[in-house]
C-alpha atoms as a PDB file:
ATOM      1  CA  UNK A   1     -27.012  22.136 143.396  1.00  0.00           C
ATOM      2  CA  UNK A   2     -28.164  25.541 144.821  1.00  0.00           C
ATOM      3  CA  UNK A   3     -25.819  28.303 143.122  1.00  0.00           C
ATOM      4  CA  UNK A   4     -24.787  29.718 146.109  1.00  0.00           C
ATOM      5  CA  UNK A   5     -24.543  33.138 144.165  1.00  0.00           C
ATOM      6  CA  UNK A   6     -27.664  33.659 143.589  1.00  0.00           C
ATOM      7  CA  UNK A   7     -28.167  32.974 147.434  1.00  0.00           C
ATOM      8  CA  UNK A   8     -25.908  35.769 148.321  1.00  0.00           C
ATOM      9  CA  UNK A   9     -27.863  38.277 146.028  1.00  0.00           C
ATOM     10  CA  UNK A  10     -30.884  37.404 146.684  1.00  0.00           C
ATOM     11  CA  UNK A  11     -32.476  40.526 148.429  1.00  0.00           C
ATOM     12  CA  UNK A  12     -34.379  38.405 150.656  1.00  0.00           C
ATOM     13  CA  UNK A  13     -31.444  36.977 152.489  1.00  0.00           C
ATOM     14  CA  UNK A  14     -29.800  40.150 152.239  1.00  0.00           C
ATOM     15  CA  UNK A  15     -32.215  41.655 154.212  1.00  0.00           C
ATOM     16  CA  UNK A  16     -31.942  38.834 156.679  1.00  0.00           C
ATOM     17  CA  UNK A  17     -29.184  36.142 156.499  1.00  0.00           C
ATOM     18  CA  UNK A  18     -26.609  37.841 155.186  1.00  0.00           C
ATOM     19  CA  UNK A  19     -27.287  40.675 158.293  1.00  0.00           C
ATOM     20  CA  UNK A  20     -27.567  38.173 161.155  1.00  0.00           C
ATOM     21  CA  UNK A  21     -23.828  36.652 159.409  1.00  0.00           C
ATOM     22  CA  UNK A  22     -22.399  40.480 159.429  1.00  0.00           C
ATOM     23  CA  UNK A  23     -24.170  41.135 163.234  1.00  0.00           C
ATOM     24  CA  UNK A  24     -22.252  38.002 164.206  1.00  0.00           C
ATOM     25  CA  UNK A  25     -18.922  39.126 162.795  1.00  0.00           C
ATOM     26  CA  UNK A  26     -19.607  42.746 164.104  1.00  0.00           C
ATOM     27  CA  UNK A  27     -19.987  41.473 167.432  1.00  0.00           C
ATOM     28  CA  UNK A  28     -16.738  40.390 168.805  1.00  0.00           C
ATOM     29  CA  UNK A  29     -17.656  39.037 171.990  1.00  0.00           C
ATOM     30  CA  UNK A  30     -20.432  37.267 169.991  1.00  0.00           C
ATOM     31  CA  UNK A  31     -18.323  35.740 167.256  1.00  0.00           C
ATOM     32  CA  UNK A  32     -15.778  34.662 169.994  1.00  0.00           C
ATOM     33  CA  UNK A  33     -18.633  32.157 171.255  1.00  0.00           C
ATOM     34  CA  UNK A  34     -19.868  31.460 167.487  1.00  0.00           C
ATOM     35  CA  UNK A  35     -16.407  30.576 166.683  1.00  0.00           C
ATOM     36  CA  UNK A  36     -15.694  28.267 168.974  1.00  0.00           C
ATOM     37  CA  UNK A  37     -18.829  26.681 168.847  1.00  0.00           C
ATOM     38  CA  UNK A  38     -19.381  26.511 164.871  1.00  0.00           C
ATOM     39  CA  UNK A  39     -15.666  25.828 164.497  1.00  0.00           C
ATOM     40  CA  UNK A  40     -13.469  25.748 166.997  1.00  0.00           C
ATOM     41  CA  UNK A  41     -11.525  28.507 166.463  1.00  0.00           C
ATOM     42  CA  UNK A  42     -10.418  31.674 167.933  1.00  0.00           C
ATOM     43  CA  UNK A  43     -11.829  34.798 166.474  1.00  0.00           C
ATOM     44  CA  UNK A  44      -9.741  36.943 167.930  1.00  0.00           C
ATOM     45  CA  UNK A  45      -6.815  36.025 165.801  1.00  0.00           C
ATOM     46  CA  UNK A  46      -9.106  36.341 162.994  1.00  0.00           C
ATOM     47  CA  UNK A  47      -9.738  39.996 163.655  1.00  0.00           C
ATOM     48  CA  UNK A  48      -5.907  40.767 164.417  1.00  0.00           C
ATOM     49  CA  UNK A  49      -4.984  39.704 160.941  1.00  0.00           C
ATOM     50  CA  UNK A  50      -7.768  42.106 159.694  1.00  0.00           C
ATOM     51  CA  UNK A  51      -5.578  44.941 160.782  1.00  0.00           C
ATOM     52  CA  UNK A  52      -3.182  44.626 157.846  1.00  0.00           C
ATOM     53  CA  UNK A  53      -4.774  47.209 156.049  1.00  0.00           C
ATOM     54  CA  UNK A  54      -3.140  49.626 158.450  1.00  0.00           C
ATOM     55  CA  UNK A  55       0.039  48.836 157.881  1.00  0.00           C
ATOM     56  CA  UNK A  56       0.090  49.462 154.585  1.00  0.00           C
ATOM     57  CA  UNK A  57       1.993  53.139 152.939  1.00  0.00           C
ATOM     58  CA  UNK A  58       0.162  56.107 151.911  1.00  0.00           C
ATOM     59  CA  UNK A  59      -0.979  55.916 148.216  1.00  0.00           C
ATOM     60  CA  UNK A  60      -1.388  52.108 148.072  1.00  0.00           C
ATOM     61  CA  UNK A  61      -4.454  50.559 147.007  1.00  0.00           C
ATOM     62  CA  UNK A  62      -6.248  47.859 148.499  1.00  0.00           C
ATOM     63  CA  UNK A  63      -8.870  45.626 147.348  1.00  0.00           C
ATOM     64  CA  UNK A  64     -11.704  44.132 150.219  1.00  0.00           C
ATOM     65  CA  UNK A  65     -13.825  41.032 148.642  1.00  0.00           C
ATOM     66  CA  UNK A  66     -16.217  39.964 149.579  1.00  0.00           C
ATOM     67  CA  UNK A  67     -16.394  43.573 151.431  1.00  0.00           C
ATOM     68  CA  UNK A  68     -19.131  42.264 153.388  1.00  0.00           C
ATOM     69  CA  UNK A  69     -20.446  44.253 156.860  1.00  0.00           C
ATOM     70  CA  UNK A  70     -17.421  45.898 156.265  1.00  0.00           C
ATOM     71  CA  UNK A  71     -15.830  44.655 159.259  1.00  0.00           C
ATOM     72  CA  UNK A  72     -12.330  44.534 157.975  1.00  0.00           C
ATOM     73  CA  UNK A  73     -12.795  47.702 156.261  1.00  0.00           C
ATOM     74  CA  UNK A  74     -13.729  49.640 159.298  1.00  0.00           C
ATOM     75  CA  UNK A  75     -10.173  48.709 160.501  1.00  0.00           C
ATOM     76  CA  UNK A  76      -8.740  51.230 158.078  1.00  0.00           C
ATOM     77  CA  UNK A  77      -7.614  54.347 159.948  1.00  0.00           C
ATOM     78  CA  UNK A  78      -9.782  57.125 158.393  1.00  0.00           C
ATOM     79  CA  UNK A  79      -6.354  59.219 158.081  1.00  0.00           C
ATOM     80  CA  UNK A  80      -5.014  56.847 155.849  1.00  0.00           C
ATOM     81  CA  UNK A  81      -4.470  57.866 152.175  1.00  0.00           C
ATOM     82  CA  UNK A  82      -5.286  55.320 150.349  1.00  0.00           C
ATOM     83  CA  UNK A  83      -7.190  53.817 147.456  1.00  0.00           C
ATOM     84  CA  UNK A  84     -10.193  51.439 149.221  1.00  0.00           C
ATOM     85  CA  UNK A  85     -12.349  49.454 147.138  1.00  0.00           C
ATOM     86  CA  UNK A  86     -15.461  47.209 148.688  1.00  0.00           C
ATOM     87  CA  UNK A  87     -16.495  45.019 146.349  1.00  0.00           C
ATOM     88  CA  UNK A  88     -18.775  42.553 146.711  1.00  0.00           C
ATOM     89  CA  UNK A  89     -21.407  39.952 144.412  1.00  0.00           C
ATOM     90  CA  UNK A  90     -24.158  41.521 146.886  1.00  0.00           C
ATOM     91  CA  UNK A  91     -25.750  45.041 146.936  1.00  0.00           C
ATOM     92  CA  UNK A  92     -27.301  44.538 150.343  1.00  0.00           C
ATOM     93  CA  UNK A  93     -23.853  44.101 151.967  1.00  0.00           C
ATOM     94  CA  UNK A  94     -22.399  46.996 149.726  1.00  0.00           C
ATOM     95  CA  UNK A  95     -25.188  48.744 151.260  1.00  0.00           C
ATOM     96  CA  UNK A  96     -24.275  47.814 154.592  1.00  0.00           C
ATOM     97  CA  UNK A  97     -20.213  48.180 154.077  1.00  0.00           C
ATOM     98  CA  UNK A  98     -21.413  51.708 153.138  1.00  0.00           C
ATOM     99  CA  UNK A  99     -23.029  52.341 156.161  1.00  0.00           C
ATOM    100  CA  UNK A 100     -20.365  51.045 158.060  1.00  0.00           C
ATOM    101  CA  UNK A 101     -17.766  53.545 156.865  1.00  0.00           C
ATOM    102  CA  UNK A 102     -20.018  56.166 157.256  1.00  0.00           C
ATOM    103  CA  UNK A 103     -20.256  55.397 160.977  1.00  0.00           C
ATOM    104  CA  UNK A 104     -16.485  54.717 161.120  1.00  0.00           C
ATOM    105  CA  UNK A 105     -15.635  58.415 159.420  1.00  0.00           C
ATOM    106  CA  UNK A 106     -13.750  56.172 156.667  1.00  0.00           C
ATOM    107  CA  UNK A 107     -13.985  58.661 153.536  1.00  0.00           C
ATOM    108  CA  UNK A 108     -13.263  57.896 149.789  1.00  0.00           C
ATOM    109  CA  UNK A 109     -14.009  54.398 149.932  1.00  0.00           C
ATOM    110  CA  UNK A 110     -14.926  52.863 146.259  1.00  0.00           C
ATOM    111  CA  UNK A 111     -18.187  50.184 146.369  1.00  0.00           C
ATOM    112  CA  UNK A 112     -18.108  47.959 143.237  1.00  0.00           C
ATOM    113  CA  UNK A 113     -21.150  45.192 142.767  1.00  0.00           C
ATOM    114  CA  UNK A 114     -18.813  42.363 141.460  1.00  0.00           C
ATOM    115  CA  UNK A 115     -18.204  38.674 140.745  1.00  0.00           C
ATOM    116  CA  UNK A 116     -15.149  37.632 141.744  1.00  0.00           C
ATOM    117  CA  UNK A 117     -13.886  35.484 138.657  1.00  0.00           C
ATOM    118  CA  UNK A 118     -14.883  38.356 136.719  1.00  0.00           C
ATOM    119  CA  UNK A 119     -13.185  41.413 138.530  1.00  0.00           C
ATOM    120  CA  UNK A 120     -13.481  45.322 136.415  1.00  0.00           C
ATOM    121  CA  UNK A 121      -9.851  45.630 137.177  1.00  0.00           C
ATOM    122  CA  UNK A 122      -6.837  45.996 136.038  1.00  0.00           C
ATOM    123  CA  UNK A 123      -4.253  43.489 136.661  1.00  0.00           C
ATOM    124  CA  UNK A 124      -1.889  44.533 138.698  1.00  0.00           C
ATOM    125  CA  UNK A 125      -4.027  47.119 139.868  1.00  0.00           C
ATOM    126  CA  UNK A 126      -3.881  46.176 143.631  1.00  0.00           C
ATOM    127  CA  UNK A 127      -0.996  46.567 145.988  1.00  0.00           C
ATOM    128  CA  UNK A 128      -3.375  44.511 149.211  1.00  0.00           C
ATOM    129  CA  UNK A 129      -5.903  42.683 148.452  1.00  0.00           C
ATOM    130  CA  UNK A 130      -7.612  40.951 151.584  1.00  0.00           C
ATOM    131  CA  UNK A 131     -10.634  38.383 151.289  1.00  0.00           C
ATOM    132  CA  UNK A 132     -11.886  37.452 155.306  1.00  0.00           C
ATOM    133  CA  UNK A 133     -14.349  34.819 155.854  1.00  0.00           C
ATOM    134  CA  UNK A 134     -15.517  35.090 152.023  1.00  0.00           C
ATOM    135  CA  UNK A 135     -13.903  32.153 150.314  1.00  0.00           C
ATOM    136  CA  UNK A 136     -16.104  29.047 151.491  1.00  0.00           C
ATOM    137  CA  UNK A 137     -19.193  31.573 150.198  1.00  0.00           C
ATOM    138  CA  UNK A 138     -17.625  31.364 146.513  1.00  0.00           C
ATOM    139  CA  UNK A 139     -18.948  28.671 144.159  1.00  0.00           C
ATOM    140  CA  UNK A 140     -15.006  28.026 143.063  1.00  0.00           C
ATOM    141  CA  UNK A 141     -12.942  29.078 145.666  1.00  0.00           C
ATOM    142  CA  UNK A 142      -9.823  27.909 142.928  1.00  0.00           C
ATOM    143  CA  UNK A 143     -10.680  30.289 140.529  1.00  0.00           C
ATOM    144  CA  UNK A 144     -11.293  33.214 142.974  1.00  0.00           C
ATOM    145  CA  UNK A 145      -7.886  33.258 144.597  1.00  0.00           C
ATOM    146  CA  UNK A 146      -6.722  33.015 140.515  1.00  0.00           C
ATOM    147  CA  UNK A 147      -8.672  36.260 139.659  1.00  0.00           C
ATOM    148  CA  UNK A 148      -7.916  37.959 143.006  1.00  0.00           C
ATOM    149  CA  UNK A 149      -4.111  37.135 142.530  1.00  0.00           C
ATOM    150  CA  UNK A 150      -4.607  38.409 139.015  1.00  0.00           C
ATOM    151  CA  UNK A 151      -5.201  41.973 140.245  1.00  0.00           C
ATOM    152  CA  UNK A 152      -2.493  41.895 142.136  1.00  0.00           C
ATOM    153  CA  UNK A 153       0.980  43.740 141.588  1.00  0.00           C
ATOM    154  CA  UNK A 154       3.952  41.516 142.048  1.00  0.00           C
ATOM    155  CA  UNK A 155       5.467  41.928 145.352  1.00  0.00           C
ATOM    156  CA  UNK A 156       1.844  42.688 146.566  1.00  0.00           C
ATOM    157  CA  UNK A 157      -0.174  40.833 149.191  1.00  0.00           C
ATOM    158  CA  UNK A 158      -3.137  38.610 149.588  1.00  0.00           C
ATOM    159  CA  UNK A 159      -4.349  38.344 152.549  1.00  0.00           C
ATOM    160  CA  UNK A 160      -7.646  36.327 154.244  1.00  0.00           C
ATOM    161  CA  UNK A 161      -9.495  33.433 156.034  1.00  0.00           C
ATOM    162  CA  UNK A 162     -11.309  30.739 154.820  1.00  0.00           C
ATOM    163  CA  UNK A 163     -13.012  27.863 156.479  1.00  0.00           C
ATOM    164  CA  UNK A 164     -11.920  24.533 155.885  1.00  0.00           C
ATOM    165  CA  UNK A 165     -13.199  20.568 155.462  1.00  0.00           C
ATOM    166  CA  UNK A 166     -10.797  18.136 157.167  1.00  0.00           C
ATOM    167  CA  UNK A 167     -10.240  19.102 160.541  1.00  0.00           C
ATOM    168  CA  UNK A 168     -12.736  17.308 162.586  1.00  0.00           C
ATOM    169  CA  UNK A 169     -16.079  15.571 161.738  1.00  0.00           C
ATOM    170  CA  UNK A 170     -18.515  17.891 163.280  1.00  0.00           C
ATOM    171  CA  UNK A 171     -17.378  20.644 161.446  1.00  0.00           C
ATOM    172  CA  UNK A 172     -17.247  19.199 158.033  1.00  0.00           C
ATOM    173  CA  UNK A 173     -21.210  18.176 158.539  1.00  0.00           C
ATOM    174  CA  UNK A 174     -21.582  21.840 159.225  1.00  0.00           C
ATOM    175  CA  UNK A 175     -19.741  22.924 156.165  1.00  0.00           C
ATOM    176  CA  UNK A 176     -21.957  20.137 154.344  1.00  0.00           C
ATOM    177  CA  UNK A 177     -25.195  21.750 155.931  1.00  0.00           C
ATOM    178  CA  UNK A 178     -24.351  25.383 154.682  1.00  0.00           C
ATOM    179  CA  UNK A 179     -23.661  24.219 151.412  1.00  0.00           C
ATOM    180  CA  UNK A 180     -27.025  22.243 151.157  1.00  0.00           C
ATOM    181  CA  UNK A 181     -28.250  25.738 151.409  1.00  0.00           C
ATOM    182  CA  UNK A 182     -26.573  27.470 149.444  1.00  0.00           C
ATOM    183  CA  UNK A 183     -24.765  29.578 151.925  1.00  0.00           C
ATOM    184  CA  UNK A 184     -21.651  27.859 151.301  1.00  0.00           C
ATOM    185  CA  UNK A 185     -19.521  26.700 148.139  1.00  0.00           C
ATOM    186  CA  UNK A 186     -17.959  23.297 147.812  1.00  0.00           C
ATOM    187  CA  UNK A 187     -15.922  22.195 150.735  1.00  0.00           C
ATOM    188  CA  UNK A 188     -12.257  22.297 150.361  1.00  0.00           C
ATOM    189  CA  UNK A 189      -9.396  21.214 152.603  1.00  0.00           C
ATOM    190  CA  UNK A 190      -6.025  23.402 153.579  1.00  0.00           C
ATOM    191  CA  UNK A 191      -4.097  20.831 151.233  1.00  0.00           C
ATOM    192  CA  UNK A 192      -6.197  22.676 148.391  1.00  0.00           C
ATOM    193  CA  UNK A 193      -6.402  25.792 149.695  1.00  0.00           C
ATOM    194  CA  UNK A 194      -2.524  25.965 149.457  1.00  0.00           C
ATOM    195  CA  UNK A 195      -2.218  24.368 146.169  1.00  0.00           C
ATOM    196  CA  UNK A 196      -4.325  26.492 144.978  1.00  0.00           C
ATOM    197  CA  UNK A 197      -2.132  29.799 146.502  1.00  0.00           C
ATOM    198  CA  UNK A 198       1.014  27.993 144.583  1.00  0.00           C
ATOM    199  CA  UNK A 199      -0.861  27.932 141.209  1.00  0.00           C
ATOM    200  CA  UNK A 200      -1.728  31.516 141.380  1.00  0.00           C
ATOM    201  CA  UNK A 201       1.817  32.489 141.947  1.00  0.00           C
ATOM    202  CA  UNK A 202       1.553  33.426 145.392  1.00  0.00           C
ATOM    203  CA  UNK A 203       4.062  32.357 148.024  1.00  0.00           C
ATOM    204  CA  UNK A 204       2.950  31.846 151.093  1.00  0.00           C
ATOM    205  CA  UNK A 205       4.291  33.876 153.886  1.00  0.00           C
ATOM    206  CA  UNK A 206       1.905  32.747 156.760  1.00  0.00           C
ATOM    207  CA  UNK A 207      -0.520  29.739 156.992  1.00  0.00           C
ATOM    208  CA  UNK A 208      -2.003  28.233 159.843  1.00  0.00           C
ATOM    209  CA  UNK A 209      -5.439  26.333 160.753  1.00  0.00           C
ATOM    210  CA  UNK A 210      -7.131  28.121 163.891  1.00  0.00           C
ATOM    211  CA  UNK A 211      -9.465  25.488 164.252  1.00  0.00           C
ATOM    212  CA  UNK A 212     -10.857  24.816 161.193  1.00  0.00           C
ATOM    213  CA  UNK A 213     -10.746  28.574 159.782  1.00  0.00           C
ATOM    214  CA  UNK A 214      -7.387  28.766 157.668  1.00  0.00           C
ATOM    215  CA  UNK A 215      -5.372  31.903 157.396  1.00  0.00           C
ATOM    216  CA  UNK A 216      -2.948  32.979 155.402  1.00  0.00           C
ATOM    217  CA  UNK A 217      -0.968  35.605 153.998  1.00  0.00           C
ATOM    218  CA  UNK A 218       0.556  35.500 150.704  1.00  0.00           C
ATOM    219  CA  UNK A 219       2.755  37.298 148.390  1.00  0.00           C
ATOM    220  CA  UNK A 220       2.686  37.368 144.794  1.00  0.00           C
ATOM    221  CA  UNK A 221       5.853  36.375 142.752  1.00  0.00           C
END
């Protein structure tokens, strides 16, 4: 099976795949199309959920992985004072989330290269710590929500998308097709993806399947 880590840090499709997925999420008007098309759902409500990094307090910190493009990380109003760290397995999107805030005027923000079942933090460390669109890209999607829930305070939130198997045929032989590459991890359903929120000590607060992209928002216990 391709280790779809080594996918995402390859330089190669850093300089390519991994910028035509982050020019697709940059795009709204372009994801809106690619969302409906690759899995029926609606973006839109995808990005609204992104802006929960700007309702957090001054002097919180928030964790972004997989950072990405940065697209939920240019969300953060740049008069917000708080801790920001982008972390992510790939240097080419740390690269680009850096870029990103740069454009967006967003100072202060922390980059960190880093697996995600083996975070440099703290736990506890985090009082938000969102993951968008990044879960179906991790080898054990399980053991990431674990580790991210790990480095969270208690009373703190998790918060992110993933996409799902088990909503509809077509989009389950897409989710096949990405992992064959390596793009994807293994599929899991929403059944799993909320057992796996329960184990880590996380009650869920939100959950619902926009198509076949699963969002959630979670608090730890």
């Amino acid at each position: 099976m391709v280790d779809v880590r080594q996918v995402w840090r390859n330089p190669v499709f850093g300089a390519i795949g991994a910028r035509v997925y982050d020019a697709v999420l940059d795009r709204p008007a372009i994801a809106r199309r690619a969302g409906r098309a690759m899995w029926g759902c609606d973006t839109d409500l995808m990005y609204a959920a992104m802006d929960i990094v700007n309702e957090i307090p001054g002097g919180a910190s928030v964790l972004d992985l997989p950072v990405g493009g940065g697209v939920t990380l240019r969300r953060l109003d740049p008069v917000q004072k708080v801790r920001y760290v982008a972390a992510d397995i790939s240097d080419d999107q740390l690269s680009a989330a850096r870029r990103i805030a740069e454009r967006h005027g967003v100072p202060g923000v922390e980059y960190v290269r880093a697996d995600v079942v083996d975070l440099p933090f703290s736990d506890d460390e985090f009082d938000l710590v969102v993951t968008f669109a990044g879960l179906h890209c991790m080898p054990d999607p399980g053991a990431a929500i674990a580790s991210l829930a790990r480095v969270l305070r208690p009373g703190g939130t998790l918060a992110g998308s993933c996409v799902v198997a088990g909503v509809a045929t077509r989009y389950d032989r897409q989710i096949q097709a990405l992992a064959t590459v390596g793009v994807f991890g293994p599929a899991s359903t929403a059944e799993e993806l909320q057992g796996w929120l329960a184990d880590a000590g996380l009650r869920r607060d939100e959950f619902e399947c926009n198509g076949s992209l699963a969002q959630f928002v979670a608090v730890k216990s």
